[in-house]
C-alpha atoms as a PDB file:
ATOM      1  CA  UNK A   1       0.000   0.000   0.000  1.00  0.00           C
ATOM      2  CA  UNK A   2       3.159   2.598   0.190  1.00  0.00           C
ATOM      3  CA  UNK A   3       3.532   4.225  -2.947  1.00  0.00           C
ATOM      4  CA  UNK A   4       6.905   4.030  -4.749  1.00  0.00           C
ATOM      5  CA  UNK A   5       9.151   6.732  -4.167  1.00  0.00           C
ATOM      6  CA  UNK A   6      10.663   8.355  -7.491  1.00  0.00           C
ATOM      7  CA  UNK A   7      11.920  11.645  -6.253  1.00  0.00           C
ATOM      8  CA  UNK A   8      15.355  10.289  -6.680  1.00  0.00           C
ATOM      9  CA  UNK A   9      14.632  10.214 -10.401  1.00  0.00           C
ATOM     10  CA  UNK A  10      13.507  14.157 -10.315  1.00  0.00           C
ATOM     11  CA  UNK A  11      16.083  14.851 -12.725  1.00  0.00           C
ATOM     12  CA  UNK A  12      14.774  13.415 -15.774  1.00  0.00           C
ATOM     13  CA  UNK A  13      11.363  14.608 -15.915  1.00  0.00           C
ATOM     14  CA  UNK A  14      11.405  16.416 -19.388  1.00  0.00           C
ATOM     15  CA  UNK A  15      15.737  16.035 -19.187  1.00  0.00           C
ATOM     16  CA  UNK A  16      16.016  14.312 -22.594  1.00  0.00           C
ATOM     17  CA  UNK A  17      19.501  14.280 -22.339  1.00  0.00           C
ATOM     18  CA  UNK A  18      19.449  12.909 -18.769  1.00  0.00           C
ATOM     19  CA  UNK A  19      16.429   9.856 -19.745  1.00  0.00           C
ATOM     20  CA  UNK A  20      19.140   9.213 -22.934  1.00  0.00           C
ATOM     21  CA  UNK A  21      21.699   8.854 -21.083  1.00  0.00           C
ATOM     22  CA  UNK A  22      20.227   6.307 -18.572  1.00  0.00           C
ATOM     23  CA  UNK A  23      18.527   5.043 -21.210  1.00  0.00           C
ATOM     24  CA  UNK A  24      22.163   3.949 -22.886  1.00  0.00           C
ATOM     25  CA  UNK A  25      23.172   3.109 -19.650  1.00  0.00           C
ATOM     26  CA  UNK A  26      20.143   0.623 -19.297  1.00  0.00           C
ATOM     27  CA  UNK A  27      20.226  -1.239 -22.230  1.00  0.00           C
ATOM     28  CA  UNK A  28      24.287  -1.965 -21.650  1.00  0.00           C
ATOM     29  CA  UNK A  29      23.826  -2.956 -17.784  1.00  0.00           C
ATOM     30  CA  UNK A  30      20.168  -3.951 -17.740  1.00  0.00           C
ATOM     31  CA  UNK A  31      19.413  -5.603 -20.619  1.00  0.00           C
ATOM     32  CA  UNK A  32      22.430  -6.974 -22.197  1.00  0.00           C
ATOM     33  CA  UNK A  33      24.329  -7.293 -18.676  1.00  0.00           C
ATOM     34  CA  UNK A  34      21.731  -8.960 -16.424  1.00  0.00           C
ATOM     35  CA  UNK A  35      20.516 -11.178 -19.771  1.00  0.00           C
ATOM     36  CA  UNK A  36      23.906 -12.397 -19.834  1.00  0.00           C
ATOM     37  CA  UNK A  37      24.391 -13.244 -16.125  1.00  0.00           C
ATOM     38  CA  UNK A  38      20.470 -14.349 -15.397  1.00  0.00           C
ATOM     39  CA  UNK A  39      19.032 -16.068 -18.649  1.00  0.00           C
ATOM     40  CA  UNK A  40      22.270 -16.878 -20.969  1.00  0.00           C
ATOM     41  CA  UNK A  41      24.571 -18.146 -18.148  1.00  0.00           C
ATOM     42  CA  UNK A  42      21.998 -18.742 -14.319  1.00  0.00           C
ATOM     43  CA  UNK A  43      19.196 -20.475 -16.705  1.00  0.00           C
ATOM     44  CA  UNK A  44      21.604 -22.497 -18.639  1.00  0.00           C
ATOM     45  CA  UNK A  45      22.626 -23.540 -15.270  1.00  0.00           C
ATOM     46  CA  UNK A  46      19.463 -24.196 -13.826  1.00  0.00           C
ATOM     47  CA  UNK A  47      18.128 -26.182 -16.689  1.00  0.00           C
ATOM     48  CA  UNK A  48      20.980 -28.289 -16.388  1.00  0.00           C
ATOM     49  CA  UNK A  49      20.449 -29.562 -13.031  1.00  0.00           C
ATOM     50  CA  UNK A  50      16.730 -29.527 -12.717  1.00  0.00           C
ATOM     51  CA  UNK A  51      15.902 -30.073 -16.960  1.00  0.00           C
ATOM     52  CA  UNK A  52      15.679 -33.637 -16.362  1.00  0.00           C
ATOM     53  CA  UNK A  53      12.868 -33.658 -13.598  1.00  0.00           C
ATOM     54  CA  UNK A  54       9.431 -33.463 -14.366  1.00  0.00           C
ATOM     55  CA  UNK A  55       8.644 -29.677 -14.684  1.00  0.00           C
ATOM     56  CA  UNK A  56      12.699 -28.614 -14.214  1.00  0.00           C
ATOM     57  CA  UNK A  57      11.856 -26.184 -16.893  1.00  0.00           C
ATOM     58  CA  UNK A  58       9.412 -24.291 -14.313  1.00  0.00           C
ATOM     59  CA  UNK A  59      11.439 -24.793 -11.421  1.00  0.00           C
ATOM     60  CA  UNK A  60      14.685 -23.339 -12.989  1.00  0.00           C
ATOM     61  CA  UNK A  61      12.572 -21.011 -14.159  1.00  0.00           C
ATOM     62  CA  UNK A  62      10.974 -19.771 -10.530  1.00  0.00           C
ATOM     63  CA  UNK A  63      14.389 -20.493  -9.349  1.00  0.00           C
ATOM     64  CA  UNK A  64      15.939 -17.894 -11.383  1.00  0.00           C
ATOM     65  CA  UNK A  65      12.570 -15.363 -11.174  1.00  0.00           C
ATOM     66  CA  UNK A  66      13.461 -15.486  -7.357  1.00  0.00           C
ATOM     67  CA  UNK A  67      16.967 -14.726  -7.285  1.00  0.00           C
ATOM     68  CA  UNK A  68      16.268 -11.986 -10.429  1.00  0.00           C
ATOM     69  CA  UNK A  69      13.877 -10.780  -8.089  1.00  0.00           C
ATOM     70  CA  UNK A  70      16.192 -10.642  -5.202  1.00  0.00           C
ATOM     71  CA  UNK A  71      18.649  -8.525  -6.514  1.00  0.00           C
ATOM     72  CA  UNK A  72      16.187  -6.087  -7.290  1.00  0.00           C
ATOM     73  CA  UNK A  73      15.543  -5.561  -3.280  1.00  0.00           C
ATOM     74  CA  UNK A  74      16.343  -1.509  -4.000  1.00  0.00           C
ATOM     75  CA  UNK A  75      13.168  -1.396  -5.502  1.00  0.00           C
ATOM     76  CA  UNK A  76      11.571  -2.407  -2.370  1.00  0.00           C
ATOM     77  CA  UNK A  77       9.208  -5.650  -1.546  1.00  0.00           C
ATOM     78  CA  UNK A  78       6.839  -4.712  -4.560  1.00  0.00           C
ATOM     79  CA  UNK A  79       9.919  -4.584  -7.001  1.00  0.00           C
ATOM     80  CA  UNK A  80      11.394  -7.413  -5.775  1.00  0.00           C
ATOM     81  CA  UNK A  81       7.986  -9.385  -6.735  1.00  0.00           C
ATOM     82  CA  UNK A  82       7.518  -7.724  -9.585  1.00  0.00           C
ATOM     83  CA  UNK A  83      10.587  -8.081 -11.060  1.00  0.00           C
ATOM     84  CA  UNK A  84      10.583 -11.644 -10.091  1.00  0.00           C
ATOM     85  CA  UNK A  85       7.967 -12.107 -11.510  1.00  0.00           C
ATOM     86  CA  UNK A  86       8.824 -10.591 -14.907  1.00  0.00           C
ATOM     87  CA  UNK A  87      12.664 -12.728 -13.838  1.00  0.00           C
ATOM     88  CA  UNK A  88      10.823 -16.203 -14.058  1.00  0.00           C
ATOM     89  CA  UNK A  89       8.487 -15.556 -16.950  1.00  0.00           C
ATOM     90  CA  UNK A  90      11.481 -14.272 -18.930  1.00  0.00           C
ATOM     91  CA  UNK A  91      13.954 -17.573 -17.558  1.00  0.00           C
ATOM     92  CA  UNK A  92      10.965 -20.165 -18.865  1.00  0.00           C
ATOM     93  CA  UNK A  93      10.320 -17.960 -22.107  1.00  0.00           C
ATOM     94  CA  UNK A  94      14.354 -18.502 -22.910  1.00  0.00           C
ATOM     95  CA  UNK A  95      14.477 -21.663 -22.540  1.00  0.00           C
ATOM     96  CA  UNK A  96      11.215 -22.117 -24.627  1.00  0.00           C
ATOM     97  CA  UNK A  97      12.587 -20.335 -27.211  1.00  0.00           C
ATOM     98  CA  UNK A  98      15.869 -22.342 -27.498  1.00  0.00           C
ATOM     99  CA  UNK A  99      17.724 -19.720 -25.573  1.00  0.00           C
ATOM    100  CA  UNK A 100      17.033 -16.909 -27.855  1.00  0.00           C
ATOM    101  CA  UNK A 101      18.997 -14.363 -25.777  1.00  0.00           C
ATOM    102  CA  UNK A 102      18.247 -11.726 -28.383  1.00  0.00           C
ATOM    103  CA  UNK A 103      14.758 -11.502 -27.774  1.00  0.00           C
ATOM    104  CA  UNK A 104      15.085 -11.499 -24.126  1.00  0.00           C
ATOM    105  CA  UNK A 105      17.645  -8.445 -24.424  1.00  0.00           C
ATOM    106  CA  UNK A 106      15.036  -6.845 -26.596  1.00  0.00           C
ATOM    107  CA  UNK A 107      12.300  -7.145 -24.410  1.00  0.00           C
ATOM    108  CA  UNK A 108      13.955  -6.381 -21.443  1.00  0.00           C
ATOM    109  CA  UNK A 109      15.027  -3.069 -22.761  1.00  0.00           C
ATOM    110  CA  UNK A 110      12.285  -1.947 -24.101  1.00  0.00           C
ATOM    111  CA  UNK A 111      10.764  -2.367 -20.750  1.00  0.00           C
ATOM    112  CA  UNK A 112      13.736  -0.473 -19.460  1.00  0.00           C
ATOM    113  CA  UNK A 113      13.374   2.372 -21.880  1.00  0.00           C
ATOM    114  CA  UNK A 114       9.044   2.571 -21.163  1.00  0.00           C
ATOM    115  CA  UNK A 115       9.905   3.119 -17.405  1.00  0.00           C
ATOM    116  CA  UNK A 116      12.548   5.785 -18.154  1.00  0.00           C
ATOM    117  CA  UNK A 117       9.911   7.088 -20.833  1.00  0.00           C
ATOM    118  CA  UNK A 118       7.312   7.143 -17.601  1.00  0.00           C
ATOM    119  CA  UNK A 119       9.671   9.325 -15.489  1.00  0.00           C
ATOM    120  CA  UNK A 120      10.764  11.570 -18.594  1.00  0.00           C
ATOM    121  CA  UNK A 121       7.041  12.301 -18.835  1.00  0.00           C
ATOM    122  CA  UNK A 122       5.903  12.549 -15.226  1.00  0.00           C
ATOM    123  CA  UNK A 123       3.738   9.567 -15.578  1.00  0.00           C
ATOM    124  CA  UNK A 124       4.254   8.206 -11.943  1.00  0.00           C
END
């Protein structure tokens, strides 16, 4: 019920150059950086040792979502299940897709660059 605090992100509302610039930032740390680490090499992982079971797929999958989620804990308890969330649905879609890291990177910037978009405009 506490409402997420942005004021920390004051800076960008109508700053293009500031929402570029984090915007470049994002898509090099956020979505090709944590892609790397928590799809291309966690979920290769995970599906590794739990592939073989009966529903591994789903339990790498919620396996990664939660530690995804986890380091997302600066976003508070809300973040940290929504990202999550997002974490595990992403980790099962990757594997699905025979590890089509692209896509994932694609997505996950775009959702990136839509949040920075949302503070640019003062749509919080």
């Amino acid at each position: 019920g506490t409402k997420a605090d942005y004021s920390g992100y004051g800076a960008l509302l109508g700053n293009v150059n500031a929402a570029a610039h984090l915007a470049g930032g994002a898509w090099l740390s956020a979505a090709l950086g944590e892609e790397l680490v928590f799809r291309a090499f966690l979920m290769h992982h995970l599906d590794h040792l739990l592939g073989h079971y009966r529903g591994g797929r789903v339990m790498a999958a919620v396996a990664g979502g939660a530690l995804f989620g986890a380091m997302h804990l600066t976003q508070g308890i809300s973040g940290v299940l929504l990202t999550g969330l997002v974490g595990a649905l992403f980790g099962y879609v990757y594997l699905r897709s025979r590890r089509n890291l692209w896509a994932m990177i694609l997505a996950h910037g775009l959702i990136d660059t839509w949040g920075i978009a949302t503070l640019y405009l003062g749509w919080y």
